[in-house]
Protein backbone atom coordinates (compact mmCIF):
# COMPACT_ATOMS: atom_id res chain seq x y z
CA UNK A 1 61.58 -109.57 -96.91
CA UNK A 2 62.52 -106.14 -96.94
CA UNK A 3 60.19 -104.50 -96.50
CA UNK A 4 59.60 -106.34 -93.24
CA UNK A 5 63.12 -105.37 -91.90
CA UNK A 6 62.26 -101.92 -92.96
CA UNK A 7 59.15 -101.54 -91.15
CA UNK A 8 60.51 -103.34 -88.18
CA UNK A 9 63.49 -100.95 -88.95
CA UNK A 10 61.41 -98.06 -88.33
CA UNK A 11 59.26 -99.31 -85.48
CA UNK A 12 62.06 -99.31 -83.43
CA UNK A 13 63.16 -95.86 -84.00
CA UNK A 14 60.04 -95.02 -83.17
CA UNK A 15 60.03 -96.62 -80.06
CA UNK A 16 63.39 -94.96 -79.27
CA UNK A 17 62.37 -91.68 -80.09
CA UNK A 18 59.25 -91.92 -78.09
CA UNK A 19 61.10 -93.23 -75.10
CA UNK A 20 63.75 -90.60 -75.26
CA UNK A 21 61.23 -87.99 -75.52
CA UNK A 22 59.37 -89.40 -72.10
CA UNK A 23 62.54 -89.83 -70.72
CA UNK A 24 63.19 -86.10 -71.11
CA UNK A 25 59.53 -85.29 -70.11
CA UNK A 26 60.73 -87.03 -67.07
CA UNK A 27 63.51 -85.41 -66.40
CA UNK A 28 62.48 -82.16 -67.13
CA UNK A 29 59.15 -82.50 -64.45
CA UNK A 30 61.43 -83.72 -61.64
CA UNK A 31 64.20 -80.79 -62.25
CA UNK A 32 61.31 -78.56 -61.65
CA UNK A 33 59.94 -80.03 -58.95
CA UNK A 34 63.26 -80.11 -57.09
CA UNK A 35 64.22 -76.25 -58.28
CA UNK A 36 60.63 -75.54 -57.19
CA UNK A 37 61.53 -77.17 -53.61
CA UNK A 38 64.78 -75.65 -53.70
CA UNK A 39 63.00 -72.05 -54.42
CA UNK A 40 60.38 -72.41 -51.36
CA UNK A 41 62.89 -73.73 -48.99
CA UNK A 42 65.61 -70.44 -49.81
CA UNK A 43 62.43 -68.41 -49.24
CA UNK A 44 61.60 -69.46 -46.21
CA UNK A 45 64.95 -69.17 -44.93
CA UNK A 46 65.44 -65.07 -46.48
CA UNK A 47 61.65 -64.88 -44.94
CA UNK A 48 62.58 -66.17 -41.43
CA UNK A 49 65.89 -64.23 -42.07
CA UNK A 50 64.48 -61.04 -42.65
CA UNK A 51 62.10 -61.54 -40.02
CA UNK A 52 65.00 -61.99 -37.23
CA UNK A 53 66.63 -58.75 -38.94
CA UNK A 54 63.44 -56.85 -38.33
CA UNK A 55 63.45 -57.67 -34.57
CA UNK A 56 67.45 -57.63 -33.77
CA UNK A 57 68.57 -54.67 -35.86
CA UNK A 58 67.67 -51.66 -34.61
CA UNK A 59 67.11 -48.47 -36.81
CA UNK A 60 66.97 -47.76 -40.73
CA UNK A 61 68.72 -51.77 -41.21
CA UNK A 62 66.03 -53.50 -38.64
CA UNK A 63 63.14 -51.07 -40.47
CA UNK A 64 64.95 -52.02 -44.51
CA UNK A 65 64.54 -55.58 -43.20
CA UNK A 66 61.13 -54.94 -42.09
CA UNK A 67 59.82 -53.20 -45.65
CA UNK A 68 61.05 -56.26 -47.18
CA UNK A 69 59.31 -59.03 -45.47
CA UNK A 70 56.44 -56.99 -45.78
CA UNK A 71 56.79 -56.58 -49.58
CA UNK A 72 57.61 -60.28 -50.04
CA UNK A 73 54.50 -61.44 -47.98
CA UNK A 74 52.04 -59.20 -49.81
CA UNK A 75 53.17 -59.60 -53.15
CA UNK A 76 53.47 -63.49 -52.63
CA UNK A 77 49.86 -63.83 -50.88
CA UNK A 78 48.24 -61.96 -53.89
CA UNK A 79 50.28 -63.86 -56.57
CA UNK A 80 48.51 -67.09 -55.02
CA UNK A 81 45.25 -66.15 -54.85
CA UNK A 82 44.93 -64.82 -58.52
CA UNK A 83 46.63 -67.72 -59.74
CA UNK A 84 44.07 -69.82 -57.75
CA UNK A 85 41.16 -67.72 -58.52
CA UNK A 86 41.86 -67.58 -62.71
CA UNK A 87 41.74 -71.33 -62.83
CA UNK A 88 37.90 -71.59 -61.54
CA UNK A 89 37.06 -67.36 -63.12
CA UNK A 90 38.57 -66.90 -66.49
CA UNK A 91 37.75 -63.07 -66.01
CA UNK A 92 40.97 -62.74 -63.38
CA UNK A 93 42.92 -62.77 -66.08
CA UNK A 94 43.01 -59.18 -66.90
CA UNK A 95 43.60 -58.72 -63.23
CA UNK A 96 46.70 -61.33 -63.48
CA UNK A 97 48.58 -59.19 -65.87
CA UNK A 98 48.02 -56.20 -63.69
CA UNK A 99 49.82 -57.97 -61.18
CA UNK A 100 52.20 -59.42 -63.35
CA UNK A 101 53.64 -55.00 -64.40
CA UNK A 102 53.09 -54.78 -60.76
CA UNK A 103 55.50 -57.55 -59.80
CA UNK A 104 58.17 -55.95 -61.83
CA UNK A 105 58.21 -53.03 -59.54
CA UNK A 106 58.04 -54.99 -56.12
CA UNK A 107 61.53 -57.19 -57.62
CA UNK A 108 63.05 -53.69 -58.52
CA UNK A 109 62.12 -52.53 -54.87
CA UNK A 110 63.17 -55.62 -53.85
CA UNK A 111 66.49 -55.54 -54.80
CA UNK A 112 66.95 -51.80 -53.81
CA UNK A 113 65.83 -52.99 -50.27
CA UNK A 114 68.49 -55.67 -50.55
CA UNK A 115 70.94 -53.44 -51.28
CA UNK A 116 70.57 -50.75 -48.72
CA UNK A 117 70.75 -54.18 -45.94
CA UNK A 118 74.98 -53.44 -46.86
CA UNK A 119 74.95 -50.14 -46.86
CA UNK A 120 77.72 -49.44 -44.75
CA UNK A 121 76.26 -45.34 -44.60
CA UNK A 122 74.18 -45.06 -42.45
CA UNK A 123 73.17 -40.89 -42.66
CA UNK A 124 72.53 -42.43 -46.52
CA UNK A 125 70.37 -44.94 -45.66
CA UNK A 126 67.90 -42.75 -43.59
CA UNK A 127 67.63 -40.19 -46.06
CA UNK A 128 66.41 -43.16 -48.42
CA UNK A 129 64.27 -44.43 -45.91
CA UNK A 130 61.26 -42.25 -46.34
CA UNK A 131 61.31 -42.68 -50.33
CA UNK A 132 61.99 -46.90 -49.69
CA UNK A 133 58.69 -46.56 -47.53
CA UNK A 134 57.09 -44.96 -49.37
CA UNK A 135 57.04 -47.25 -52.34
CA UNK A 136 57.19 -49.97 -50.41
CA UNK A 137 53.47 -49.02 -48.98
CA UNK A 138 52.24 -48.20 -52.62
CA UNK A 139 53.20 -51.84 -54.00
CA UNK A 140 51.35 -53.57 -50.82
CA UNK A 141 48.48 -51.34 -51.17
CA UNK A 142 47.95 -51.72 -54.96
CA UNK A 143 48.55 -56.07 -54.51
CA UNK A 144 46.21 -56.16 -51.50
CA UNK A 145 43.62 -54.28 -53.51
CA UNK A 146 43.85 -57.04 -56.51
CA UNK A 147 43.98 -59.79 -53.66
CA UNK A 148 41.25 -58.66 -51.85
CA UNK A 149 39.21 -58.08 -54.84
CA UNK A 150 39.93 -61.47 -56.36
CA UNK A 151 38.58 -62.80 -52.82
CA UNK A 152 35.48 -60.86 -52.30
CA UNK A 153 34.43 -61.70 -56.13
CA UNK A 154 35.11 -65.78 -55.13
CA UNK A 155 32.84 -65.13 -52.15
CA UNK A 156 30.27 -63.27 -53.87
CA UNK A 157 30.01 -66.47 -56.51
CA UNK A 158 30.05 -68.74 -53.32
CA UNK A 159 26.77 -66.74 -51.62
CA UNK A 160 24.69 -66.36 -54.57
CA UNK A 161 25.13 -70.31 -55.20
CA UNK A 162 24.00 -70.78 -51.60
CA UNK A 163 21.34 -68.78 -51.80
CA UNK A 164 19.57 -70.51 -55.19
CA UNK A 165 20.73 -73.99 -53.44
CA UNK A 166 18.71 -72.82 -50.63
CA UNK A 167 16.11 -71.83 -52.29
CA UNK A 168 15.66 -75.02 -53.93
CA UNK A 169 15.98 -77.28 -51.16
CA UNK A 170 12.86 -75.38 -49.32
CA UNK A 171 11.44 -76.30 -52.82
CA UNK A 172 11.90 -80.05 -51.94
CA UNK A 173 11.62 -79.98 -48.88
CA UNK A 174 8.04 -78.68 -49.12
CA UNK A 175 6.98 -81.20 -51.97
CA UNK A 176 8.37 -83.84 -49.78
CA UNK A 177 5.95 -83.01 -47.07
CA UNK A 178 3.05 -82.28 -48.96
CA UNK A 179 0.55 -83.97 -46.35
CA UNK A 180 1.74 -81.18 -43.92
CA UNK A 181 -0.33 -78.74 -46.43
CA UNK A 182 -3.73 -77.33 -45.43
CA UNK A 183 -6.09 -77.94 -47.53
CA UNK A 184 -8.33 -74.86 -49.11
CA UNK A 185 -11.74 -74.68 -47.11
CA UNK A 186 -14.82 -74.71 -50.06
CA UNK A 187 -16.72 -71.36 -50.37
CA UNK A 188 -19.94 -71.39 -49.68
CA UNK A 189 -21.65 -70.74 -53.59
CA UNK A 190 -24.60 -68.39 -53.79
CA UNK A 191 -27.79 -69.65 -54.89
CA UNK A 192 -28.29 -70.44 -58.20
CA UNK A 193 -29.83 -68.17 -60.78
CA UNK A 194 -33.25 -68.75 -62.22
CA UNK A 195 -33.63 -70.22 -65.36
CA UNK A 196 -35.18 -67.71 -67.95
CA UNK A 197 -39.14 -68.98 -68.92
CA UNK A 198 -39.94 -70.83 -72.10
CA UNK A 199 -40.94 -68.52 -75.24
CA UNK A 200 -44.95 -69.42 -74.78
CA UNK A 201 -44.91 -69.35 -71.27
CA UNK A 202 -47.78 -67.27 -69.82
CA UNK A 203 -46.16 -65.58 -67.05
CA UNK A 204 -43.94 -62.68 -68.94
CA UNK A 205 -42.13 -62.22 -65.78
CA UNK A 206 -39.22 -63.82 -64.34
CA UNK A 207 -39.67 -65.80 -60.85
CA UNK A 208 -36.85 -65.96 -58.24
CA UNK A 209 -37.04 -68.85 -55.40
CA UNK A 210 -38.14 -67.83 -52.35
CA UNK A 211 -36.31 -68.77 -49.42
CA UNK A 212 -37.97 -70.95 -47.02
CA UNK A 213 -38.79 -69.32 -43.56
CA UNK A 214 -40.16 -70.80 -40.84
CA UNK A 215 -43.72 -70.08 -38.69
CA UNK A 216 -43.49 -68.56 -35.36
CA UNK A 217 -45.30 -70.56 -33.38
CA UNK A 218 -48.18 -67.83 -32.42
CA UNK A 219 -48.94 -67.79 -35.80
CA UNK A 220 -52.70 -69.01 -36.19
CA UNK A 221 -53.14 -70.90 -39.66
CA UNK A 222 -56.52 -69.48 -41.83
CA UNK A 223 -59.47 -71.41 -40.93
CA UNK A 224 -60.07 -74.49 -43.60
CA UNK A 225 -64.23 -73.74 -43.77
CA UNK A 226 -65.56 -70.41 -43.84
CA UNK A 227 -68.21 -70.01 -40.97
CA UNK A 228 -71.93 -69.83 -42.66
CA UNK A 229 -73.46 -65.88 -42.09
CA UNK A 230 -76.91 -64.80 -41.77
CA UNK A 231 -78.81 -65.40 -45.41
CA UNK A 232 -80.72 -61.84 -46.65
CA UNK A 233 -84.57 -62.10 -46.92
CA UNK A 234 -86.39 -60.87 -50.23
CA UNK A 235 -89.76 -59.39 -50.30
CA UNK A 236 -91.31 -62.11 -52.31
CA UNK A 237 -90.26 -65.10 -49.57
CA UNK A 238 -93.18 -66.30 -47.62
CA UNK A 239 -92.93 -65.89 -43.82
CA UNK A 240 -93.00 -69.50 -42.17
CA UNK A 241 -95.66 -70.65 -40.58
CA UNK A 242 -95.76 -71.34 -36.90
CA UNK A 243 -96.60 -75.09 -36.18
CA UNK A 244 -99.39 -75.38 -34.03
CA UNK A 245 -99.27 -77.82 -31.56
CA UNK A 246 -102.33 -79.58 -30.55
């Protein structure tokens, strides 16, 4: 008996523990999903931000505002297309951690940018300008390399597939219409070799066929019967005798 309550005992624990531990699971997914909302939407809003900075603010603030939406879109576009391109090409993985040192050095820019929005100095700020720029245009160069890289790889995989489906659909295609196919004309054959005479044969030659040809029709056959010629006359013969007539 107890060993019943035991096992009972520790069924239930087990079913507590497992529920806890879903329960956290749980949690855990929906606290990302909402900081994960939370992220995008303050994005969009320092995007859009930014962007109306850019256009209102004239000089070195409007131009800081400008290097960083331009930093921020770059670095963002390329971070989505490796992540979307490793899951399907395991060799964008090397290129991922490239990116990964490079996005260190857009957040440092990043925040430098951010700073220099308050810089109440302005002779300050557009001495830093050219150097901001300047980094600013090395980052988005190096992530649109790795971006478009990643892309024109995806699209090479994506035209070579086409062109072996192709190829095997005009495969198909062609054995399904297989009456449509001409059929190969016979050669005439040439004529057939003699056969080689017997060992005791009499003729020691070998015969070829002749080919038939026809008569022209001027062509007078041999007469059948040989037309009888004069006889000669010996010595010895008696000349005939001429019948007298009475």
């Amino acid at each position: 008996m107890e060993a019943v309550i035991t096992v009972f005992a520790l069924l239930f624990l087990l079913f507590v523990v497992l529920g806890a531990y879903a329960t956290v699971k749980v949690v855990g997914a929906a606290k990302r999903g909402v900081d994960r909302t939370i992220t995008q939407a303050r994005r969009t809003v320092e995007d859009h931000t930014l962007r109306a900075k850019s256009f209102a603010q004239p000089g070195p603030a409007g131009e800081i505002a400008q290097l960083r939406l331009q930093l921020r879109t770059s670095m963002r576009a390329t971070q989505e297309a490796l992540h979307a391109g490793v899951a399907e090409d395991e060799s964008l993985k090397e290129s991922l951690g490239l990116f990964e040192r490079l996005s260190a050095h857009g957040r440092e820019l990043d925040h430098d940018l951010k700073r220099m929005e308050s810089e109440p100095d302005r002779t300050t700020l557009a001495e830093r300008l050219p150097g901001l720029r300047e980094r600013t245009e090395r980052i988005t160069k190096s992530a649109d390399s790795l971006r478009w890289a990643a892309r024109d790889r995806a699209r090479q995989f994506a035209d070579d597939d086409l062109d072996s489906l192709s190829a095997q659909i005009d495969v198909e295609a062609g054995a399904l219409r297989h009456w449509t196919t001409a059929e190969p004309t016979p050669t005439p054959t040439s004529a057939p070799w003699p056969e080689a005479p017997a060992a005791g044969a009499a003729t020691g030659s070998q015969t070829w066929p002749e080919a038939p040809r026809s008569r022209s029709t001027d062509e007078q056959a041999p007469p059948a019967i040989t037309p009888p010629g004069r006889r000669p006359t010996y010595p010895w013969q008696k000349k005939p005798r001429p019948e007298t007539t009475t």
